[in-house]
Protein backbone atom coordinates (compact mmCIF):
# COMPACT_ATOMS: atom_id res chain seq x y z
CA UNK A 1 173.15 10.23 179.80
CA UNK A 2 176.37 10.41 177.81
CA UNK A 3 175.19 7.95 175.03
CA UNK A 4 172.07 9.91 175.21
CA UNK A 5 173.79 13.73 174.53
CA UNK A 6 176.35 12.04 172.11
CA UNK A 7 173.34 10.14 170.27
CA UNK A 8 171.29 13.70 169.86
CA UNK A 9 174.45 16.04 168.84
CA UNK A 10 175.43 13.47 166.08
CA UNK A 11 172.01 13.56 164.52
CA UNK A 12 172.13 17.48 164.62
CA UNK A 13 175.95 17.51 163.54
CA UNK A 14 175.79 15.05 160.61
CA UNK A 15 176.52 17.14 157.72
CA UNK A 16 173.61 16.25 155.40
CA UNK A 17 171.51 17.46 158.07
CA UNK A 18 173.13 20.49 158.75
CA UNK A 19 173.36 21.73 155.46
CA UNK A 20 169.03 21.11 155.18
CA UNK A 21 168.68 22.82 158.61
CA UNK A 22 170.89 25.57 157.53
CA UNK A 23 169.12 25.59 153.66
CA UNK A 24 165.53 25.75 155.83
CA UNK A 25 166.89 28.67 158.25
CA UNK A 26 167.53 30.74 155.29
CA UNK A 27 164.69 30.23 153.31
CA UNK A 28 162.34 31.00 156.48
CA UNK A 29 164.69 34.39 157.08
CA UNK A 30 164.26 34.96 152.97
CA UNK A 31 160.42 34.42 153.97
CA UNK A 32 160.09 36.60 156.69
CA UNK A 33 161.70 39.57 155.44
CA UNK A 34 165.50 39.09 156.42
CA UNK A 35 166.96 39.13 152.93
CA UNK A 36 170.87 39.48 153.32
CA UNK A 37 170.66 36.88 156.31
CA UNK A 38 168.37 33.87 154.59
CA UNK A 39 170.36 34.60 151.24
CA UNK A 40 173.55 34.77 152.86
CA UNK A 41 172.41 30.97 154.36
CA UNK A 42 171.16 30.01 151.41
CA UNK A 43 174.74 30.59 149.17
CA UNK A 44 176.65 29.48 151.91
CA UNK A 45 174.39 26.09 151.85
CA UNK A 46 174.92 25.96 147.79
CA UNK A 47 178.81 26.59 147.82
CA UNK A 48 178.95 23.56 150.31
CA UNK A 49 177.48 21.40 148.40
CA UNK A 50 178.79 22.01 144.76
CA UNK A 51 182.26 21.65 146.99
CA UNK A 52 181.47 18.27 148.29
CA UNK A 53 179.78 17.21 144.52
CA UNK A 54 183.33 18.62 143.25
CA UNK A 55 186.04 17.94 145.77
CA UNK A 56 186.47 14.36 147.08
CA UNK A 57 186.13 16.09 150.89
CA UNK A 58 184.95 13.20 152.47
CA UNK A 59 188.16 11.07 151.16
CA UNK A 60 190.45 13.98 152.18
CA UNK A 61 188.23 13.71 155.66
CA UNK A 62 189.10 10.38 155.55
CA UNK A 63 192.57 9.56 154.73
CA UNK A 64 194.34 10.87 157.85
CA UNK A 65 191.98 8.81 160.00
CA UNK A 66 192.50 5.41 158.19
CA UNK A 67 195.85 6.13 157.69
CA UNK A 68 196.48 6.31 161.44
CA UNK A 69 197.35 2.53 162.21
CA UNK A 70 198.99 0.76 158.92
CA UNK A 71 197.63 -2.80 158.55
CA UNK A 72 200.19 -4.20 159.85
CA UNK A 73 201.45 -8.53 159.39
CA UNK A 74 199.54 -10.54 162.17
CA UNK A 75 201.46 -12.41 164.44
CA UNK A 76 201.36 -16.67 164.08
CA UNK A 77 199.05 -16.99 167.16
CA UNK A 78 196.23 -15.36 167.19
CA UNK A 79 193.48 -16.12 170.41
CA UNK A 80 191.23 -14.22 170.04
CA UNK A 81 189.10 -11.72 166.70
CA UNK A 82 187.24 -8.84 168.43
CA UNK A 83 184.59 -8.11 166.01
CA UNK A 84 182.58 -4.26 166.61
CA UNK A 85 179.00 -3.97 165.74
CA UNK A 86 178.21 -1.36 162.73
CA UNK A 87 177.54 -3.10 159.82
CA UNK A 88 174.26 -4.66 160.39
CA UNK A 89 171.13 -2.53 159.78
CA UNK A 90 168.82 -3.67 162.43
CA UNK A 91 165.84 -2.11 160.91
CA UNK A 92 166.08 -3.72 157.93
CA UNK A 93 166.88 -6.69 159.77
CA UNK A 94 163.64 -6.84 161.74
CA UNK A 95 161.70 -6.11 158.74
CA UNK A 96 162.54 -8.12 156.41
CA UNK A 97 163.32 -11.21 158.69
CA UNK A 98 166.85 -11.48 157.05
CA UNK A 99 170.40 -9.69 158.06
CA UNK A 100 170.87 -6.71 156.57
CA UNK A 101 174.55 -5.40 156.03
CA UNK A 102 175.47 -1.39 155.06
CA UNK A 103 178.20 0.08 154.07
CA UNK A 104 180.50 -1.53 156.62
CA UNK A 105 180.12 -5.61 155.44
CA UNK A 106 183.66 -6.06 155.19
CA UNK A 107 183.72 -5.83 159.52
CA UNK A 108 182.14 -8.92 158.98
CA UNK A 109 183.71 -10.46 155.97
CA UNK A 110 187.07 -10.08 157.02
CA UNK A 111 186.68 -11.45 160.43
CA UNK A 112 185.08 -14.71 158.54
CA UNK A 113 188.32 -14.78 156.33
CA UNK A 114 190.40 -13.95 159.96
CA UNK A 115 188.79 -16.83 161.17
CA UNK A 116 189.05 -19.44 158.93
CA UNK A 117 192.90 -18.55 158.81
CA UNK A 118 193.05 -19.02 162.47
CA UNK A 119 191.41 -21.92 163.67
CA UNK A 120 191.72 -21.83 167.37
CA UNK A 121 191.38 -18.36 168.09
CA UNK A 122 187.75 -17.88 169.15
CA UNK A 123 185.32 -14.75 167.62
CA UNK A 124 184.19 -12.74 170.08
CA UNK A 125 180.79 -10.11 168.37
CA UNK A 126 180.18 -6.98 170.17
CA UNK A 127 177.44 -5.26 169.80
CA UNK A 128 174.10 -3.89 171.17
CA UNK A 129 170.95 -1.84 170.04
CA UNK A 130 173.22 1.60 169.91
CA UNK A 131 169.60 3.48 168.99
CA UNK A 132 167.83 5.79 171.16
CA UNK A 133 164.76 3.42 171.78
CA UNK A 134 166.47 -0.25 172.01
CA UNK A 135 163.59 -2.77 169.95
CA UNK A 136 165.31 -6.19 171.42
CA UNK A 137 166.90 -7.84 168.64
CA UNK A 138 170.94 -6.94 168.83
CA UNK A 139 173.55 -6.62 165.89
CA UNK A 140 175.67 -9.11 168.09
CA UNK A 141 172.71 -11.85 167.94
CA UNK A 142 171.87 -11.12 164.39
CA UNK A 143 175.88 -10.78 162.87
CA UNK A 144 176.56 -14.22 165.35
CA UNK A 145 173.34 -16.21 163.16
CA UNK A 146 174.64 -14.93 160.24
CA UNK A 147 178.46 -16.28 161.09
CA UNK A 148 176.93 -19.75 161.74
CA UNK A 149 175.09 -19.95 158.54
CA UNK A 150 178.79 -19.12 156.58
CA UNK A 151 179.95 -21.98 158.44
CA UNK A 152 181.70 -20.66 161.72
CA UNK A 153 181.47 -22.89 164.19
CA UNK A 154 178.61 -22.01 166.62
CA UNK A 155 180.82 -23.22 169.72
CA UNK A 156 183.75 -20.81 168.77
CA UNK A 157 181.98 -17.49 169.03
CA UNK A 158 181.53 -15.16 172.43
CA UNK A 159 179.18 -12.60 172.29
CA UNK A 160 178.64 -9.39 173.87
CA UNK A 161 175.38 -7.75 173.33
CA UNK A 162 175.19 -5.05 176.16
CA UNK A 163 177.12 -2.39 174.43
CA UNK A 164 175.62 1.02 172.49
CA UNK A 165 178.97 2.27 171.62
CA UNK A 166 182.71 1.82 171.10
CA UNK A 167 183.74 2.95 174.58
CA UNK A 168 181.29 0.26 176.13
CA UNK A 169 182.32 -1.97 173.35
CA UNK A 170 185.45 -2.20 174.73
CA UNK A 171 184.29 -1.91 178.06
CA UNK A 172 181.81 -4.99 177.77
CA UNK A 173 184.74 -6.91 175.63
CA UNK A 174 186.97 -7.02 177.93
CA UNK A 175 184.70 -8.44 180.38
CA UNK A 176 183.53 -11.21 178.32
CA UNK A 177 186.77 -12.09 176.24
CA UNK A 178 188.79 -11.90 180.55
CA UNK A 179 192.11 -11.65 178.69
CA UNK A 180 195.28 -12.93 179.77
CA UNK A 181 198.89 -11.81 179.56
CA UNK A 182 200.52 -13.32 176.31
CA UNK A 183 197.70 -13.31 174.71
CA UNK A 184 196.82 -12.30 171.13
CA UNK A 185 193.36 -10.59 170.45
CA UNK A 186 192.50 -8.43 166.82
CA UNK A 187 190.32 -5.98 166.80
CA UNK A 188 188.44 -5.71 163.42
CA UNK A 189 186.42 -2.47 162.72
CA UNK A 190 186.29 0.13 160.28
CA UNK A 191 189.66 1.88 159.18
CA UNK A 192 188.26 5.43 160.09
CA UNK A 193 186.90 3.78 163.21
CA UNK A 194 190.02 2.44 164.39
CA UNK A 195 191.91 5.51 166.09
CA UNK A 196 188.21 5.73 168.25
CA UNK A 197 188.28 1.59 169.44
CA UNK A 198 192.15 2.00 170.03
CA UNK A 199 192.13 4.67 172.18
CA UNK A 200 188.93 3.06 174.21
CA UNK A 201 190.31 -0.33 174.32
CA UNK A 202 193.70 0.97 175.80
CA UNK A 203 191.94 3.42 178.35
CA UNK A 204 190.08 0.28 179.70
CA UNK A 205 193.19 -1.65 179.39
CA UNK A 206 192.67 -4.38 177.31
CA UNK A 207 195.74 -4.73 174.60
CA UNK A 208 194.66 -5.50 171.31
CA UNK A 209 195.78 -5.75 167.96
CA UNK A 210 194.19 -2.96 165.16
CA UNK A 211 193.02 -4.79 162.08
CA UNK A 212 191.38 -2.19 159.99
CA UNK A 213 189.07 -2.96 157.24
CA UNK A 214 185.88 -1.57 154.97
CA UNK A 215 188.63 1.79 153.40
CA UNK A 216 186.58 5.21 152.12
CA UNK A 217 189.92 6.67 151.16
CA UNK A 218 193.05 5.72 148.50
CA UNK A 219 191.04 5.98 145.02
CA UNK A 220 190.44 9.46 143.66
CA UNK A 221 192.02 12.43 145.96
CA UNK A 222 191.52 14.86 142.96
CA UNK A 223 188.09 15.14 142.09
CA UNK A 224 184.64 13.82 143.57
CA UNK A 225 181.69 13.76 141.02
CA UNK A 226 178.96 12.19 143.26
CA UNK A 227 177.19 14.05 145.42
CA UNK A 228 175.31 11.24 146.96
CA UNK A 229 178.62 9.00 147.57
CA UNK A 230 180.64 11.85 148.80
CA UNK A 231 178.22 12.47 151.33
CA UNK A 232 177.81 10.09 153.02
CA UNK A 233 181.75 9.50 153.26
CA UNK A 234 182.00 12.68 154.56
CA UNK A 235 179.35 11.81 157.19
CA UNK A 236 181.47 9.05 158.10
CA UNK A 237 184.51 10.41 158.65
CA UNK A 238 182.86 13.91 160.55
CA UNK A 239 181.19 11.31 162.87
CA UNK A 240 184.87 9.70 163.94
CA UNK A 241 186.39 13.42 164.20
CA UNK A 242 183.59 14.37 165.96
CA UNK A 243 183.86 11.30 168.00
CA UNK A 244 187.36 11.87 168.49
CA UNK A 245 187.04 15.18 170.26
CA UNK A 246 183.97 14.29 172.24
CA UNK A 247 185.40 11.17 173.65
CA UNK A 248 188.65 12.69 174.99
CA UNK A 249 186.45 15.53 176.69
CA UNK A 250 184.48 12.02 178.10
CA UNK A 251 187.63 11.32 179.36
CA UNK A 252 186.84 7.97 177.31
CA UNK A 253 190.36 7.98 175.48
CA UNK A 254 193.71 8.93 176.79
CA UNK A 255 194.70 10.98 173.65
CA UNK A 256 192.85 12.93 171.50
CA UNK A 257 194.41 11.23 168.23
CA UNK A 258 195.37 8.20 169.58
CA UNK A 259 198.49 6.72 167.53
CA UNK A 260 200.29 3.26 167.10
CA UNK A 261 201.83 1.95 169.87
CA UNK A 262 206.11 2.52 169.71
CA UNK A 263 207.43 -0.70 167.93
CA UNK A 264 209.43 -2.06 171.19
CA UNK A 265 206.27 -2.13 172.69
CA UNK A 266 204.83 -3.91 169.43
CA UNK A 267 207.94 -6.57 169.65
CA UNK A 268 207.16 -7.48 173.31
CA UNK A 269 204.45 -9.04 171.94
């Protein structure tokens, strides 16, 4: 039920579709007679989005989240590369009979790089059908064929294909990966992501290390100039605050911004 109510209010709260809902409820008041109301909706809607085709919003939306946890140097052992699910579109995928990749590619290029730098440590893919009416093929299944055909061996890779979102990705991780003290295990996902999968991964008590990657923020803080692009980084980044809030409430995190861990607790590594 909780996947279900968070699914529904981020389809209503992204902010491309608020702003058409909002332009609609204006022009229907305009329609029916309410003047001051439907054009008082319809300005607002207009000075929104000449702001975001102005202002770089969705970068200054950004910034604090991927700013959050530094990339930090990896340690000499690593044993194990969490890898979240998010940048296959499984759609397309079905469709077209090939993997699709969005926005979010470098989830899955970096861990290839991660891996090939770290031989031993195994790659462990976690991710489900996180849609509303599951169609059977999983991003886990499709990124893990797509691994193997860049040349990761087949026998290296765990996956986890139960999970609709990041609190059961870390949920369903930890239950596949069974970590064990000393160990080393990375967690790649988006930078804006990464405050969300921390605090998860620490409230169901698996330790791992934040490797962010795939950056919306750090170019042009001054002025924005595409509507389009803007957009949908400001979607992004209003999905993770949003996410933010509603998983604390969830009691699905243990802070509402979660931070890095204090550095003696980094050096007992």
């Amino acid at each position: 039920m909780v996947f279900v109510i968070a699914k529904l209010f981020e389809i209503l709260m992204q902010p491309g579709n608020l702003l058409v809902l909002m332009l609609a409820l204006g022009v229907l008041l305009l329609a029916f007679g309410a003047r001051r109301s439907g054009m008082a909706l319809v300005v607002a809607v207009t000075i929104v989005c000449v702001a975001i085709m102005v202002l770089p919003l969705g970068e200054w939306a950004s910034a604090p989240l991927e700013r959050r946890f530094p990339q930090t140097e990896l340690p000499p052992r690593i044993d194990g590369i969490i890898l979240l699910g998010g940048a296959v579109s499984l759609p397309l995928t079905r469709a077209n009979g090939q993997v699709a990749l969005n926005d979010m590619a470098e989830r899955i290029t970096e861990t290839l790089a991660l891996a090939h730098h770290y031989p031993d440590a195994v790659v462990l893919i976690s991710g489900g059908d996180g849609s509303l009416v599951p169609k059977g093929l999983t991003e886990a299944a499709a990124t893990r064929s797509l691994l193997v055909a860049d040349g990761l061996d087949a026998r290296r890779i765990l996956v986890e294909d139960r999970s609709r979102d990041t609190y059961e990705n870390a949920l369903d991780s930890k239950a596949v990966a069974n970590p064990q003290p000393g160990q080393n295990w990375v967690l790649v996902t988006s930078a804006n992501h990464i405050p969300r999968a921390m605090g998860c991964f620490r409230q169901v008590g698996f330790d791992v290390i934040p490797y962010p990657v795939d950056y919306n923020s750090g170019t042009n803080p001054y002025f924005g100039g595409n509507f389009a692009s803007d957009l949908r980084t400001l979607s992004y980044a209003a999905h993770e605050w949003m996410g933010l809030v509603f998983y604390r409430l969830a009691g699905r995190t243990g802070a509402l911004f979660p931070a890095p861990a204090p550095i003696s607790a980094m050096s007992a590594r």
